[in-house]
C-alpha atoms as a PDB file:
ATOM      1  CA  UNK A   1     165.930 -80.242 -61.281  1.00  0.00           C
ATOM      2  CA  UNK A   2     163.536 -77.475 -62.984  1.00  0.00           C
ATOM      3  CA  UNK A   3     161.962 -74.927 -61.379  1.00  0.00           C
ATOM      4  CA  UNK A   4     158.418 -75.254 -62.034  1.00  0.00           C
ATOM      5  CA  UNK A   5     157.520 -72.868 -65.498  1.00  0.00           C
ATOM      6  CA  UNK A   6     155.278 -69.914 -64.200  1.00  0.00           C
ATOM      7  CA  UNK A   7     153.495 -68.815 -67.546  1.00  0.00           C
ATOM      8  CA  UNK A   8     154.285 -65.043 -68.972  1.00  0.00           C
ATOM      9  CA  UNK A   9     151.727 -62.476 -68.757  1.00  0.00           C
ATOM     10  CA  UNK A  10     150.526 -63.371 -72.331  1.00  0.00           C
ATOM     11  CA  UNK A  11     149.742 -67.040 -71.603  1.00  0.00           C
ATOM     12  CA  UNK A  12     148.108 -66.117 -68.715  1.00  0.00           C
ATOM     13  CA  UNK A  13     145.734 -63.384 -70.447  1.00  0.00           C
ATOM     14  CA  UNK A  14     144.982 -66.169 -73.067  1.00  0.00           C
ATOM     15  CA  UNK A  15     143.421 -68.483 -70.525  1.00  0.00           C
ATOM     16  CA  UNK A  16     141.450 -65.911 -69.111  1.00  0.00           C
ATOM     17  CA  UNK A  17     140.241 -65.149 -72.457  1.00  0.00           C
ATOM     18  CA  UNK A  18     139.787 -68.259 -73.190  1.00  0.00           C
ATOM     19  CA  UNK A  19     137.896 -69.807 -69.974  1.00  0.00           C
ATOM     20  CA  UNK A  20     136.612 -66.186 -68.925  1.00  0.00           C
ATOM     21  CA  UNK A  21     138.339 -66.246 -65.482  1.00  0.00           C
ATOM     22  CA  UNK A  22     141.493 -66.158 -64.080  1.00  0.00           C
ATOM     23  CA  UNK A  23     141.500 -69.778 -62.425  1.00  0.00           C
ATOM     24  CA  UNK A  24     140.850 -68.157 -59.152  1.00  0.00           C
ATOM     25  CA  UNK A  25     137.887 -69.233 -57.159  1.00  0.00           C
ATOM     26  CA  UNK A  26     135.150 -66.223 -56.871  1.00  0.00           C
ATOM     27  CA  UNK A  27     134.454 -64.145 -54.690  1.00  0.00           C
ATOM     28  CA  UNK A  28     131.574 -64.902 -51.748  1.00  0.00           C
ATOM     29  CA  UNK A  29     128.543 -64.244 -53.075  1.00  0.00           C
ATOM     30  CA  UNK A  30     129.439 -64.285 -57.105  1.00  0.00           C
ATOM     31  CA  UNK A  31     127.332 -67.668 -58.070  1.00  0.00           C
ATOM     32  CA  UNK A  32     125.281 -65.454 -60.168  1.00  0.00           C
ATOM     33  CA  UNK A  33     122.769 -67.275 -61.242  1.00  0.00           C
ATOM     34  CA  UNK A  34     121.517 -68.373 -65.085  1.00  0.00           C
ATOM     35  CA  UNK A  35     121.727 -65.170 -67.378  1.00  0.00           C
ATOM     36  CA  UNK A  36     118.437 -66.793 -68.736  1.00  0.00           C
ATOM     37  CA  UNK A  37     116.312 -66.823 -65.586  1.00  0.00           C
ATOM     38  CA  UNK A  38     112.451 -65.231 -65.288  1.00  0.00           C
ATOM     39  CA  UNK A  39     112.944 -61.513 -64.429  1.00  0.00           C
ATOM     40  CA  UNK A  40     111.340 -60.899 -60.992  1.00  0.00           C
ATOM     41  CA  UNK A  41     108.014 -58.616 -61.262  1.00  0.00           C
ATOM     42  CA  UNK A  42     109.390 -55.001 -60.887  1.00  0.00           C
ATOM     43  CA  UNK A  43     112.598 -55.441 -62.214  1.00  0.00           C
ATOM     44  CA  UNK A  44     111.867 -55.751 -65.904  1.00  0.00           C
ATOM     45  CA  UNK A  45     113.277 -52.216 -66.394  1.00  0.00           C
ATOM     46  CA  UNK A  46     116.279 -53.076 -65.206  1.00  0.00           C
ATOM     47  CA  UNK A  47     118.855 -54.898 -67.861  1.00  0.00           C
ATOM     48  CA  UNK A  48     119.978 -58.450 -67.571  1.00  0.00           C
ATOM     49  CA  UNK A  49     123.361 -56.905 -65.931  1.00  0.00           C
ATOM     50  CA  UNK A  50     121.914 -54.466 -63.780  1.00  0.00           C
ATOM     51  CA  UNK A  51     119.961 -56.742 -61.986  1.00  0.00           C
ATOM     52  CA  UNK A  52     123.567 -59.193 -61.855  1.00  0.00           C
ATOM     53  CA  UNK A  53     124.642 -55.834 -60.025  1.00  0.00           C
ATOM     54  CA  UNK A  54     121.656 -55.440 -58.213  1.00  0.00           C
ATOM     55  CA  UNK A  55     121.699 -59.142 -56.423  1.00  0.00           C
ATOM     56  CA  UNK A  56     125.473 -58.610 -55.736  1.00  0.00           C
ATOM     57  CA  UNK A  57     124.411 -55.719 -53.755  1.00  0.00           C
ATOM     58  CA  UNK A  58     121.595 -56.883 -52.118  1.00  0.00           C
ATOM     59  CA  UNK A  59     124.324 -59.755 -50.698  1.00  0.00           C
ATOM     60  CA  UNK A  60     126.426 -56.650 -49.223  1.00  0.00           C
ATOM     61  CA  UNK A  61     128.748 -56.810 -51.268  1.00  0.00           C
ATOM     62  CA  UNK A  62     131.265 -53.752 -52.060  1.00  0.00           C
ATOM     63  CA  UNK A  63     131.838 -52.009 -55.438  1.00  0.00           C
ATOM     64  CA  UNK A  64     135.643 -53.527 -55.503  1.00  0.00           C
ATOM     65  CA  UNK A  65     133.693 -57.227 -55.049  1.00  0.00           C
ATOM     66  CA  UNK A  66     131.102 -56.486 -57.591  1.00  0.00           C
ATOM     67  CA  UNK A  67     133.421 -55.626 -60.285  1.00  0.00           C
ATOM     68  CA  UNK A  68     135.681 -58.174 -59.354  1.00  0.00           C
ATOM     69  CA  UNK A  69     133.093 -60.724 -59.941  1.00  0.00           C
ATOM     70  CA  UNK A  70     131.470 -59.434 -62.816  1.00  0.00           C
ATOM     71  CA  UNK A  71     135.278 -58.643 -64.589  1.00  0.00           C
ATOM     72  CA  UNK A  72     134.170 -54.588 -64.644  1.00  0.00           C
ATOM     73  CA  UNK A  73     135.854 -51.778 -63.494  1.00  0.00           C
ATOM     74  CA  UNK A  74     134.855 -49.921 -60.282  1.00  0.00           C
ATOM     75  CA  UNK A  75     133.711 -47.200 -62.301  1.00  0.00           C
ATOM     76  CA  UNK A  76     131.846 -49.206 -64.367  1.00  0.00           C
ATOM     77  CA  UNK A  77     130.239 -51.035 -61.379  1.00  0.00           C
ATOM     78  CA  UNK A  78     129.473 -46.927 -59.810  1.00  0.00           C
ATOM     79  CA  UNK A  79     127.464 -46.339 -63.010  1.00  0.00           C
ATOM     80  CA  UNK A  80     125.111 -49.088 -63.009  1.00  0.00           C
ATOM     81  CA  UNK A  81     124.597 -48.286 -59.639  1.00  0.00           C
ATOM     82  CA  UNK A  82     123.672 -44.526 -60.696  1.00  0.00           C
ATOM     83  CA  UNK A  83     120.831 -46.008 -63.290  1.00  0.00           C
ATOM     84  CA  UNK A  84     119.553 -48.710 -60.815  1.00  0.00           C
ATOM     85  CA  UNK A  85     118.918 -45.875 -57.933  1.00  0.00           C
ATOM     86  CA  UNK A  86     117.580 -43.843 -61.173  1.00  0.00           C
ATOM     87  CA  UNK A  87     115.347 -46.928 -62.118  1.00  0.00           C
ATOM     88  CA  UNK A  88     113.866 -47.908 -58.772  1.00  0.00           C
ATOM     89  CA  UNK A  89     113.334 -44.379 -57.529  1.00  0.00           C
ATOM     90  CA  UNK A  90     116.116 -44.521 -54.694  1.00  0.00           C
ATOM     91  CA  UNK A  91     118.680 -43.005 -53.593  1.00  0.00           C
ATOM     92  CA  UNK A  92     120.878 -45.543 -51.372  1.00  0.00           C
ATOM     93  CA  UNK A  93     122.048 -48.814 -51.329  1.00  0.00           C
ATOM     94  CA  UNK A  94     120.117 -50.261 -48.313  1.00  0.00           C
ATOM     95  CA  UNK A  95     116.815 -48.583 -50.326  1.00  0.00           C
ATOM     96  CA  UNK A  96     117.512 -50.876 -53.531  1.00  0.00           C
ATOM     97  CA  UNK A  97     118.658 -54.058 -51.158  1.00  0.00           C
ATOM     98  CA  UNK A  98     114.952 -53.761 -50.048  1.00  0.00           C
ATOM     99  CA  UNK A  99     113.461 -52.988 -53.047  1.00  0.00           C
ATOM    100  CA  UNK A 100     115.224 -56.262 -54.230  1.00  0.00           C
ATOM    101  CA  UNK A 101     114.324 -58.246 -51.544  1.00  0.00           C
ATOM    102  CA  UNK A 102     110.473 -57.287 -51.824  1.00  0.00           C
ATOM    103  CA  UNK A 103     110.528 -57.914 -55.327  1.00  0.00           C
ATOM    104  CA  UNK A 104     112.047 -61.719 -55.326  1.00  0.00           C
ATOM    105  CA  UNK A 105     115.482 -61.222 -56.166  1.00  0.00           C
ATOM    106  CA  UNK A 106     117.168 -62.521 -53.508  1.00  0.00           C
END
């Protein structure tokens, strides 16, 4: 009997190219919605990923999650972050998950 074939590192990097994820389920919270949905009032500013961040935020959840679900880097995830709070005129994350919440997005 065989043990059962785990694929190499390049096979698995091809399906994840290929399918954009891993296989793994996502995280709580990462059923981002269309990329092509209306823009709430007051967030029209904001680009079509920082308001992805934004909503991931306003759920609670942590940098690591965020750029987990969104396949960024933490430091990637910090600096959208930096221009949203630059955006909106705030200077916190519990600041922006209100301004989010008064403006529709969640």
């Amino acid at each position: 009997m065989r043990p059962p074939q785990v694929p190499d590192r390049r096979q698995r990097g091809g399906a994840i190219l290929a399918t954009g994820h891993d296989g793994r389920p996502p995280p709580p919270g990462a059923d981002l919605e269309e990329p092509d949905a209306p823009v709430p009032a007051g967030l029209e500013h904001l680009t079509p990923r920082q308001i992805e961040v934004l909503r991931l935020v306003a759920r609670g959840m942590t940098n690591n999650e965020i750029a987990e679900a969104l396949f960024l880097s933490r430091r990637t995830v910090h600096a959208h972050l930096r221009s949203i709070f630059h955006k909106l005129g705030v200077g916190h994350r519990s600041a922006a998950t209100r301004y989010a919440i008064q403006h529709g997005l969640l």
